[in-house]
N, C-alpha and C. Protein backbone atom coordinates (compact mmCIF):
# COMPACT_ATOMS: atom_id res chain seq x y z
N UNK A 1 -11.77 -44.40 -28.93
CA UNK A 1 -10.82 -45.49 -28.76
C UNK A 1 -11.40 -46.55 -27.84
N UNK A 2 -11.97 -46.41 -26.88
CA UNK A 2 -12.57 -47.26 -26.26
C UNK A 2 -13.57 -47.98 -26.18
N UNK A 3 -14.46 -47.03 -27.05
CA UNK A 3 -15.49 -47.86 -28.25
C UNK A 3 -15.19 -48.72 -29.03
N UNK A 4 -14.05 -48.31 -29.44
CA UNK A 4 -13.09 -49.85 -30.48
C UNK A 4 -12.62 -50.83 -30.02
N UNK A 5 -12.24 -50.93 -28.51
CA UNK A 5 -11.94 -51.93 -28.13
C UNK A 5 -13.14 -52.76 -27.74
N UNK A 6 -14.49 -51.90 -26.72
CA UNK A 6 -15.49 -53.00 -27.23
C UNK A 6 -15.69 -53.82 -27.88
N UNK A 7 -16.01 -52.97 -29.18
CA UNK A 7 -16.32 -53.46 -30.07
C UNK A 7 -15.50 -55.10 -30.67
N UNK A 8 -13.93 -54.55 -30.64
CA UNK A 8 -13.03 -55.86 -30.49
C UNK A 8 -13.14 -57.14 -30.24
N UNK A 9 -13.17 -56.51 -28.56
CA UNK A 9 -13.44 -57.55 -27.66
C UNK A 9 -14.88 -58.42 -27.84
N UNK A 10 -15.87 -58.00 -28.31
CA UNK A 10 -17.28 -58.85 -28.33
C UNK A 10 -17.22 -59.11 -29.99
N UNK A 11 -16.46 -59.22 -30.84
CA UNK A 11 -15.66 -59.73 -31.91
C UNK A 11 -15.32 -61.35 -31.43
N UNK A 12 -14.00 -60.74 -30.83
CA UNK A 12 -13.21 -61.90 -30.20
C UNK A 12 -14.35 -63.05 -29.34
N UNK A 13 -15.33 -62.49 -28.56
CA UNK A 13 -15.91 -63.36 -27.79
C UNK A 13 -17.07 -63.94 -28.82
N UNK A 14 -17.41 -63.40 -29.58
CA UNK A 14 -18.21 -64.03 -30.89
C UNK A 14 -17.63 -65.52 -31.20
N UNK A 15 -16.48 -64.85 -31.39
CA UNK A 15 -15.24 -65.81 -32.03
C UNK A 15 -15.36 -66.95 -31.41
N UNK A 16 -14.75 -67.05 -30.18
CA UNK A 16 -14.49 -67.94 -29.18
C UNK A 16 -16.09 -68.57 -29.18
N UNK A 17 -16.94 -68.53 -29.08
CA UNK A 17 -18.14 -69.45 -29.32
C UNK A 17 -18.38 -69.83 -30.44
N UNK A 18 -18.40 -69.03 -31.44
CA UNK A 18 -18.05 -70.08 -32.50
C UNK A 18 -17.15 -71.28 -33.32
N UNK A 19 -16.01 -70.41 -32.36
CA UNK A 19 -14.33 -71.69 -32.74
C UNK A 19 -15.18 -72.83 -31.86
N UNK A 20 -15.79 -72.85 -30.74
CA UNK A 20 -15.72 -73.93 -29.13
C UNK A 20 -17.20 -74.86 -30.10
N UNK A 21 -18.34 -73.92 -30.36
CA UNK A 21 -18.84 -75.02 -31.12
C UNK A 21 -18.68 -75.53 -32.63
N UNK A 22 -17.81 -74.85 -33.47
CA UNK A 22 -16.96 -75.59 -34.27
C UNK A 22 -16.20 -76.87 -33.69
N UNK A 23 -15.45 -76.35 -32.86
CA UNK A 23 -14.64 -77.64 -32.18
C UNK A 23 -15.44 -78.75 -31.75
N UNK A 24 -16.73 -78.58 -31.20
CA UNK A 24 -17.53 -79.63 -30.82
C UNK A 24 -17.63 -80.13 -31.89
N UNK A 25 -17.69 -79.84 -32.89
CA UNK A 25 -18.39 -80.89 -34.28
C UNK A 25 -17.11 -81.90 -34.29
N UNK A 26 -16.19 -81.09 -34.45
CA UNK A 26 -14.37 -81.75 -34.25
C UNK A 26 -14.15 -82.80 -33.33
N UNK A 27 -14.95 -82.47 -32.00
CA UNK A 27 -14.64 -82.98 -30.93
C UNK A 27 -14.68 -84.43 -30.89
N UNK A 28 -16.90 -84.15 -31.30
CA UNK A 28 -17.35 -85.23 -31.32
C UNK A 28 -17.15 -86.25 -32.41
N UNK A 29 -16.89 -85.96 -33.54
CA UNK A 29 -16.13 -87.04 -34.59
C UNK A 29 -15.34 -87.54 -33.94
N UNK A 30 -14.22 -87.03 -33.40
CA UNK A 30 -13.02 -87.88 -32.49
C UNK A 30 -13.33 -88.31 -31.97
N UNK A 31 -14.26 -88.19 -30.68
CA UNK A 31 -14.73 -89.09 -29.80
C UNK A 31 -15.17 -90.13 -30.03
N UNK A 32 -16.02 -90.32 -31.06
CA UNK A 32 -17.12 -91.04 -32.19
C UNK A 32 -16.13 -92.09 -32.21
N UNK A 33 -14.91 -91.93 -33.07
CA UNK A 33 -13.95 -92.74 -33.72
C UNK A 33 -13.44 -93.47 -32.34
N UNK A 34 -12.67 -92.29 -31.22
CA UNK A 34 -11.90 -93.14 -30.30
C UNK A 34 -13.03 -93.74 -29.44
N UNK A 35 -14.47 -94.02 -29.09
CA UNK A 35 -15.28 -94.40 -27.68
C UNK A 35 -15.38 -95.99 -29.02
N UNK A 36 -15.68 -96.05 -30.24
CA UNK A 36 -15.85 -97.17 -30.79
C UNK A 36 -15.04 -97.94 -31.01
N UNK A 37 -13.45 -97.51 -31.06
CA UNK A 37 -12.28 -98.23 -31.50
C UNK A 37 -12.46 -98.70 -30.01
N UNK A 38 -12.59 -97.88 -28.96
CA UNK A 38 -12.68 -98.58 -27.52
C UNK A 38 -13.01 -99.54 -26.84
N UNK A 39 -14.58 -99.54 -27.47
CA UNK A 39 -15.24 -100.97 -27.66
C UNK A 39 -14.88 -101.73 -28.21
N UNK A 40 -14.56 -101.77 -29.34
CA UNK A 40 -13.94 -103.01 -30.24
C UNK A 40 -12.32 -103.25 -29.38
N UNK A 41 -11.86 -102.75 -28.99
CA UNK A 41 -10.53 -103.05 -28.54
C UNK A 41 -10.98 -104.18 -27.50
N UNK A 42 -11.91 -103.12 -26.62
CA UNK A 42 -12.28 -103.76 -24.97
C UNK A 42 -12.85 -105.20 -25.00
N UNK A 43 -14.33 -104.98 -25.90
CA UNK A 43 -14.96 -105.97 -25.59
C UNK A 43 -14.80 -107.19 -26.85
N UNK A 44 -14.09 -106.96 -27.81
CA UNK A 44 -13.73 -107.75 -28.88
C UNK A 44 -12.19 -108.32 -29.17
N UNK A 45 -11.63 -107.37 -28.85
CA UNK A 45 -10.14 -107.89 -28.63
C UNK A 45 -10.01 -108.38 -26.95
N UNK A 46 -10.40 -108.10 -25.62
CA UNK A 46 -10.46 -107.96 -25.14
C UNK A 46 -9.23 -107.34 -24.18
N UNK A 47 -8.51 -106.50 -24.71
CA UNK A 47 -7.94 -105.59 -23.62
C UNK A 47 -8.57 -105.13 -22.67
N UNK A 48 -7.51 -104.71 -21.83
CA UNK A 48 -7.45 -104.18 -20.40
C UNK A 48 -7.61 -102.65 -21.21
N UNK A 49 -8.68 -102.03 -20.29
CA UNK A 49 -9.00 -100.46 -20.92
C UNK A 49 -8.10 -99.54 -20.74
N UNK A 50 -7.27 -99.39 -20.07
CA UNK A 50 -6.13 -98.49 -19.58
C UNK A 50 -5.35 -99.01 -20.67
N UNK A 51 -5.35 -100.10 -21.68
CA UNK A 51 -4.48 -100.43 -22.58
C UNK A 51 -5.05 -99.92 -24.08
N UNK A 52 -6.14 -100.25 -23.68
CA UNK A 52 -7.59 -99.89 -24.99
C UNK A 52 -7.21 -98.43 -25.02
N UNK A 53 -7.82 -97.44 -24.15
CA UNK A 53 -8.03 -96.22 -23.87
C UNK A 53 -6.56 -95.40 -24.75
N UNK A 54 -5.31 -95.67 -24.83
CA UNK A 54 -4.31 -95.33 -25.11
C UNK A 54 -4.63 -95.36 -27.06
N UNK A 55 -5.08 -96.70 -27.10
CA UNK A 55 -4.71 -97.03 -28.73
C UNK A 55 -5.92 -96.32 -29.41
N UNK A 56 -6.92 -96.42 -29.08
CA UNK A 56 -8.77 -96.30 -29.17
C UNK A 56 -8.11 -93.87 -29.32
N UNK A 57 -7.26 -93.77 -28.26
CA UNK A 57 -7.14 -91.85 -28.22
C UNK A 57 -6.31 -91.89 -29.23
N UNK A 58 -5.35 -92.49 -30.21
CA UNK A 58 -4.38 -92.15 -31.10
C UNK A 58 -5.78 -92.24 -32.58
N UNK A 59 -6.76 -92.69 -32.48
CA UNK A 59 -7.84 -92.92 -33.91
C UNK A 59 -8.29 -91.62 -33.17
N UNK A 60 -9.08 -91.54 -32.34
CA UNK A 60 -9.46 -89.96 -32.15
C UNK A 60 -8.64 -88.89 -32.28
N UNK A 61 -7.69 -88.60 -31.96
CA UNK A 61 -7.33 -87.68 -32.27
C UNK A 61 -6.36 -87.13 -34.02
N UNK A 62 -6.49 -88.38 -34.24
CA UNK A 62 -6.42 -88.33 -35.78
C UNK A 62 -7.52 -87.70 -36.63
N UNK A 63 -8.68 -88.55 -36.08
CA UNK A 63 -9.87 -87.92 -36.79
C UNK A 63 -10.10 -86.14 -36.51
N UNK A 64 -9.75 -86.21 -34.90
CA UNK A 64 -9.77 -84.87 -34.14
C UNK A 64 -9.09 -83.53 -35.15
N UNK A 65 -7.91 -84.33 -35.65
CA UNK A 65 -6.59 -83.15 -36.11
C UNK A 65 -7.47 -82.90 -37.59
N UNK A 66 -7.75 -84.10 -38.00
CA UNK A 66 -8.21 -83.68 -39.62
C UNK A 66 -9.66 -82.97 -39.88
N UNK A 67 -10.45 -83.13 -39.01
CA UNK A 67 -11.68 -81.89 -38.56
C UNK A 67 -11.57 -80.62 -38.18
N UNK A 68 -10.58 -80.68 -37.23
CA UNK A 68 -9.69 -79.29 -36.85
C UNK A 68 -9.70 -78.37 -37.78
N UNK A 69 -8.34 -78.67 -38.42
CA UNK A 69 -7.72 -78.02 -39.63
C UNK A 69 -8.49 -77.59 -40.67
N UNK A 70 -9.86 -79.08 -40.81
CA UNK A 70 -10.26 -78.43 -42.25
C UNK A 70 -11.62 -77.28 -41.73
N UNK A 71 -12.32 -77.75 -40.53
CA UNK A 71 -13.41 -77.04 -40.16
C UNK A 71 -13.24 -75.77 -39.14
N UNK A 72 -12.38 -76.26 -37.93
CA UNK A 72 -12.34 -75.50 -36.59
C UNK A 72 -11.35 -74.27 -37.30
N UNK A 73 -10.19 -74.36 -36.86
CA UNK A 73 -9.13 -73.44 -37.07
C UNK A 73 -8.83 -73.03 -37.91
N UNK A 74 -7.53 -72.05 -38.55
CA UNK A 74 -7.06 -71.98 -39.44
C UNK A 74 -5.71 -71.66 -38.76
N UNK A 75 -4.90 -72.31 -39.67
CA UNK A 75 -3.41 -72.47 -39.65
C UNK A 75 -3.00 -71.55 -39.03
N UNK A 76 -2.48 -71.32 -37.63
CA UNK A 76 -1.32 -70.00 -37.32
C UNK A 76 -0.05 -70.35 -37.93
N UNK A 77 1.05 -69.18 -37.35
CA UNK A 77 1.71 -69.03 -38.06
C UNK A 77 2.60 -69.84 -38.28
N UNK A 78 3.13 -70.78 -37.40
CA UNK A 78 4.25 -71.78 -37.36
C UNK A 78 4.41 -72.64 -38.33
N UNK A 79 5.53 -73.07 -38.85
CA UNK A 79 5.87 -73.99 -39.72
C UNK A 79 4.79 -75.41 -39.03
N UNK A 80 4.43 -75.97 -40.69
CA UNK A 80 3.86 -77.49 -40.38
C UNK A 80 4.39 -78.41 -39.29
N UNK A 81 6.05 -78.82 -39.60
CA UNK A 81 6.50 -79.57 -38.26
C UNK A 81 6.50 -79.19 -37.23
N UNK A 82 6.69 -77.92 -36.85
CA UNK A 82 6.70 -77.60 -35.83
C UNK A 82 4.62 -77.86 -34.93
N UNK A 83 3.76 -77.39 -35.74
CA UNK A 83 2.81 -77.40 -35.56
C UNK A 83 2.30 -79.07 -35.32
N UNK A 84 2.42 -79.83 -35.86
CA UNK A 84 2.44 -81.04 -35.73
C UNK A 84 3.05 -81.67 -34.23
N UNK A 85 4.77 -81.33 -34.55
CA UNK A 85 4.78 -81.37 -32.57
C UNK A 85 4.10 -80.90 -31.72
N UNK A 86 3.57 -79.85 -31.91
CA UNK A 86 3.09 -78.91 -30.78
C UNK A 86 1.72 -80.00 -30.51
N UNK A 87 0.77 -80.00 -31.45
CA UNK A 87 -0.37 -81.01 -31.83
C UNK A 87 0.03 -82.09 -30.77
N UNK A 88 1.15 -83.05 -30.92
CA UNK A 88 1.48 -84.32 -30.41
C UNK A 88 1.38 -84.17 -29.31
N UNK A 89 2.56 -82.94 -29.02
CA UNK A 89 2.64 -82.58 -27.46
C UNK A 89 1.31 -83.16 -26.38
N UNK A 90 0.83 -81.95 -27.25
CA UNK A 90 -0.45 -81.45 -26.46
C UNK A 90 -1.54 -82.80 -26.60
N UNK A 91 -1.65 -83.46 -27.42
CA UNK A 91 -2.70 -84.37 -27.11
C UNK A 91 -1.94 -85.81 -26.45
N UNK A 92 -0.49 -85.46 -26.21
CA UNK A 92 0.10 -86.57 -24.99
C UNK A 92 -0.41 -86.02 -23.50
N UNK A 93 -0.38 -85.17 -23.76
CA UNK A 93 -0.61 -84.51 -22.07
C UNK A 93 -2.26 -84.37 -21.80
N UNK A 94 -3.01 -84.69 -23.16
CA UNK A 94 -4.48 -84.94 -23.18
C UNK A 94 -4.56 -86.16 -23.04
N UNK A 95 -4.01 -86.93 -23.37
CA UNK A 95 -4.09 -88.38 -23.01
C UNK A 95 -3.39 -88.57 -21.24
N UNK A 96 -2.88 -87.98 -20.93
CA UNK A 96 -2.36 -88.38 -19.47
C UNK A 96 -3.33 -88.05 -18.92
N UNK A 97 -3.75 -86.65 -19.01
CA UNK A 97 -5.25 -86.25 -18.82
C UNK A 97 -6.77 -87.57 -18.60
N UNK A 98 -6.51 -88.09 -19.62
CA UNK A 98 -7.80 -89.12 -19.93
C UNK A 98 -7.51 -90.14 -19.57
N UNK A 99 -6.09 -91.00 -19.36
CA UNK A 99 -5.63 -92.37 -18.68
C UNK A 99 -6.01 -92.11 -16.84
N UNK A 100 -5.79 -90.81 -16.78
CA UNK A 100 -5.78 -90.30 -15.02
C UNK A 100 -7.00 -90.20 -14.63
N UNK A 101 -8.11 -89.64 -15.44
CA UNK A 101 -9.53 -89.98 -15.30
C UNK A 101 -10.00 -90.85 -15.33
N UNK A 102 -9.83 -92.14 -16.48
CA UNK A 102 -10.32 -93.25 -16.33
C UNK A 102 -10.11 -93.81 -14.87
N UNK A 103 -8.42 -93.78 -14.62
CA UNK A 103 -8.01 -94.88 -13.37
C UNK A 103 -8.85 -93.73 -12.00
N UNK A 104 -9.15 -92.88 -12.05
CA UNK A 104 -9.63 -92.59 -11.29
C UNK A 104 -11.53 -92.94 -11.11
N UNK A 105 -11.95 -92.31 -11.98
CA UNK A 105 -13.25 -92.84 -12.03
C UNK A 105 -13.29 -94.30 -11.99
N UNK A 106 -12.84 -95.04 -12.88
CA UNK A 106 -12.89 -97.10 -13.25
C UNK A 106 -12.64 -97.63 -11.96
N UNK A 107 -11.42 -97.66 -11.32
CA UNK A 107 -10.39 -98.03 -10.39
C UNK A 107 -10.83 -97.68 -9.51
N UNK A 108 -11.26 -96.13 -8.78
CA UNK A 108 -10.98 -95.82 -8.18
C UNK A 108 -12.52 -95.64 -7.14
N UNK A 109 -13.31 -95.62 -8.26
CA UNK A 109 -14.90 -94.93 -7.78
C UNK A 109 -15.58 -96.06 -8.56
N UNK A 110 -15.32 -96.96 -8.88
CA UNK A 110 -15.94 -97.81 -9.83
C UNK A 110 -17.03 -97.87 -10.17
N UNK A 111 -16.76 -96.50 -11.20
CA UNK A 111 -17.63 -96.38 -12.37
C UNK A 111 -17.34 -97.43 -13.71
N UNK A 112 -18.15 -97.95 -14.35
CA UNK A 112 -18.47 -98.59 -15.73
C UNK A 112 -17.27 -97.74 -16.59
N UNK A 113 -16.23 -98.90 -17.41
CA UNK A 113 -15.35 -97.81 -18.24
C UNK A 113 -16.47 -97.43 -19.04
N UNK A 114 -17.55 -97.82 -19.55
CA UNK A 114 -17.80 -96.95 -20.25
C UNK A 114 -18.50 -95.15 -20.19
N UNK A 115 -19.06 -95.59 -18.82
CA UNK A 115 -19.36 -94.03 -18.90
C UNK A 115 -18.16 -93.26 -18.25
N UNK A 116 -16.91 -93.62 -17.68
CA UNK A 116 -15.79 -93.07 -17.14
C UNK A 116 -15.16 -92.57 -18.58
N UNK A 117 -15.22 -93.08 -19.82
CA UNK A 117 -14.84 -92.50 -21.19
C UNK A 117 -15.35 -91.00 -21.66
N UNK A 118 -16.73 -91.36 -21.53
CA UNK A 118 -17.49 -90.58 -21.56
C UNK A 118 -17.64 -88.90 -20.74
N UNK A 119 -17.49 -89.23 -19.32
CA UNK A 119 -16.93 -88.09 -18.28
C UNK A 119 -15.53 -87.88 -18.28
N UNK A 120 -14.60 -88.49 -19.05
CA UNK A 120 -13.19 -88.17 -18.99
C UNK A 120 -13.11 -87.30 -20.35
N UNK A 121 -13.92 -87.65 -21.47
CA UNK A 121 -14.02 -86.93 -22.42
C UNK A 121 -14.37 -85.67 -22.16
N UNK A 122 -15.25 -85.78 -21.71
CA UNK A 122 -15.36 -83.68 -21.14
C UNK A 122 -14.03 -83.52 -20.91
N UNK A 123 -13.71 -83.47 -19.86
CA UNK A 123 -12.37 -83.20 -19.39
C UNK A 123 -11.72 -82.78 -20.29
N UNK A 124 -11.18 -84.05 -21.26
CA UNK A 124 -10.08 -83.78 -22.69
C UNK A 124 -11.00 -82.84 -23.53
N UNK A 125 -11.67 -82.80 -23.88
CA UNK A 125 -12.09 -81.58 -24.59
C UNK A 125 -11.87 -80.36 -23.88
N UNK A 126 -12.50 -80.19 -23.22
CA UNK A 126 -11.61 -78.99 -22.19
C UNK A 126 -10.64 -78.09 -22.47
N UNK A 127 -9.62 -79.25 -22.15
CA UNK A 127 -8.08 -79.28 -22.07
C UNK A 127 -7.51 -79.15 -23.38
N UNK A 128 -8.10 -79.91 -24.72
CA UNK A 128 -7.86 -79.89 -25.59
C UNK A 128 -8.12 -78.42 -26.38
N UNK A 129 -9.52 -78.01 -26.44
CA UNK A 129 -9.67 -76.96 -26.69
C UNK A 129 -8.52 -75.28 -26.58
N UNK A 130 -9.03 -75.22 -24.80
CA UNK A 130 -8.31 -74.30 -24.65
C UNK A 130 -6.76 -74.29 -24.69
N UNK A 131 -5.98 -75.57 -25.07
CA UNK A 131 -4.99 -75.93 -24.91
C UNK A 131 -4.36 -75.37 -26.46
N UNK A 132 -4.94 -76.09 -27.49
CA UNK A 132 -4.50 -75.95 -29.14
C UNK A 132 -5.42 -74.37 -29.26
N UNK A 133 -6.38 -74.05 -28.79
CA UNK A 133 -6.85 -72.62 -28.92
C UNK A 133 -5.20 -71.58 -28.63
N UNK A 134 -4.91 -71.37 -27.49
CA UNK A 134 -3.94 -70.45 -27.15
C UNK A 134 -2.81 -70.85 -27.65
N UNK A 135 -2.06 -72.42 -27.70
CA UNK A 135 -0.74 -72.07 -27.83
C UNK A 135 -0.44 -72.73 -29.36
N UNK A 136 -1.93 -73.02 -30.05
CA UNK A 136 -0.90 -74.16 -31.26
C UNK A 136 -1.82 -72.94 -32.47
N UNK A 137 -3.33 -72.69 -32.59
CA UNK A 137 -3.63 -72.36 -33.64
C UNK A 137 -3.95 -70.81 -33.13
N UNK A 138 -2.46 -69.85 -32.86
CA UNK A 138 -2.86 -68.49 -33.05
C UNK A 138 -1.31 -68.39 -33.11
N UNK A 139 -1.34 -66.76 -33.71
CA UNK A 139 0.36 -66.48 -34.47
C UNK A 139 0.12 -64.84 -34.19
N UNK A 140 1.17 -64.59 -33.37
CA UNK A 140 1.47 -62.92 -32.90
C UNK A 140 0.30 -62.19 -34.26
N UNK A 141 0.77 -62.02 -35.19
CA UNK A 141 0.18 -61.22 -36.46
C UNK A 141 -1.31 -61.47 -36.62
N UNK A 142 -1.66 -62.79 -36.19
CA UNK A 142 -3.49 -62.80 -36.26
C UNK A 142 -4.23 -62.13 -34.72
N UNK A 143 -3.72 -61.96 -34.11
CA UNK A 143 -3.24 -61.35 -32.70
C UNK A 143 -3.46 -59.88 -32.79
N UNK A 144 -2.67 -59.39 -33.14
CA UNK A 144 -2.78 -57.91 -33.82
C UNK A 144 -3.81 -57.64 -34.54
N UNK A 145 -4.20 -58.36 -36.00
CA UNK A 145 -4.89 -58.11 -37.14
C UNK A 145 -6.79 -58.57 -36.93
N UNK A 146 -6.57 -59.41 -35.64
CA UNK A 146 -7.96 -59.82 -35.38
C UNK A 146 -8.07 -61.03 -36.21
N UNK A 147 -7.01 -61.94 -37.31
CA UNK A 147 -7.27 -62.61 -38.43
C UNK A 147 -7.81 -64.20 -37.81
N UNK A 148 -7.10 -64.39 -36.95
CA UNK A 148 -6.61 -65.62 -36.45
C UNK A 148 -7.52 -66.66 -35.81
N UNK A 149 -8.94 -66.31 -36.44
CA UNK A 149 -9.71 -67.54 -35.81
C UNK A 149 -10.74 -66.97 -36.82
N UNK A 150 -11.44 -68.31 -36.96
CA UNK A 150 -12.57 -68.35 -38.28
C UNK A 150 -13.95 -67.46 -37.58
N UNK A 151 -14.94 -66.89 -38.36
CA UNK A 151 -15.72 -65.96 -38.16
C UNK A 151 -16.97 -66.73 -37.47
C-alpha cells in the first residue's frame, strides 16, 4: 500500500510539470497577445498604462482561456457557466494582481512600463496557474480516479 501511494504521488508530480509547462505555452500566447495590445494601446493610442494594462489583460486572457482548454487542462467537473465565472473571478483578482505590480514597480520604483509588464507577468502566471490549477480545472472524481489533469 505504500508503494502505491509513491508511486501516485510521483504520477501526480509528473503531472504538475507537465500541466505548468503546458500552461507556459498557454501563458505565453496570452502574454504575446496582452504585452502587444499594450503597446499599441500605450504608445499608439496613447493611454495612460494603468488604463492600457486593464484593456491590453482582457485580449490575454482570452487568448489565455482558449489555449487552456484546448491544450493545458481538461474540463473538471463543473457546469460551463459556472466554470466560466470561476475563470472571470479568478483572472479579476489576476488582474488586481498585475494593476498592483505595475503601480508598484512604474510609480513606485520607476521602472520602464515596459519591463514592469514583463516582471508583473511572472507574478500573474503564478497566481494564475496555481489559482485555475486547484480551484477551477479539478473535480472531486478526477481527484480520486487520478483522471483530472492531462498526462
Amino acid at each position: 500500500m505504500r508503494k502505491r501511494t509513491n508511486i501516485l504521488q510521483s504520477r501526480d508530480d509528473a503531472r504538475l510539470l507537465t500541466q505548468a509547462l503546458r500552461y507556459g505555452v498557454a501563458a505565453f500566447g496570452g502574454f504575446a497577445a496582452d504585452y502587444g495590445a499594450l503597446l499599441l494601446l500605450k504608445e499608439c493610442a496613447g493611454l495612460h498604462y494603468l488604463i492600457a494594462v486593464p484593456i491590453a489583460f482582457l485580449v490575454g486572457i482570452g487568448v489565455n482561456y482558449l489555449i487552456g482548454i484546448w491544450f493545458v487542462f481538461r474540463r473538471g467537473g463543473l457546469p460551463l457557466h459556472r466554470e466560466l465565472t470561476m475563470f472571470v473571478v479568478i483572472s479579476l483578482l489576476a488582474l488586481a494582481v498585475t494593476e498592483g505590480s505595475m503601480f508598484c514597480l512604474t510609480d513606485l520604483l520607476r521602472v520602464d512600463y515596459r519591463i514592469s509588464r514583463v516582471l508583473s507577468g511572472v507574478i500573474t502566471y503564478l497566481f494564475n496557474f496555481f489559482t485555475r490549477r486547484l480551484l477551477l480545472y479539478r473535480s472531486q472524481q478526477s481527484d480520486e480516479d487520478g483522471q483530472g489533469m492531462p498526462d
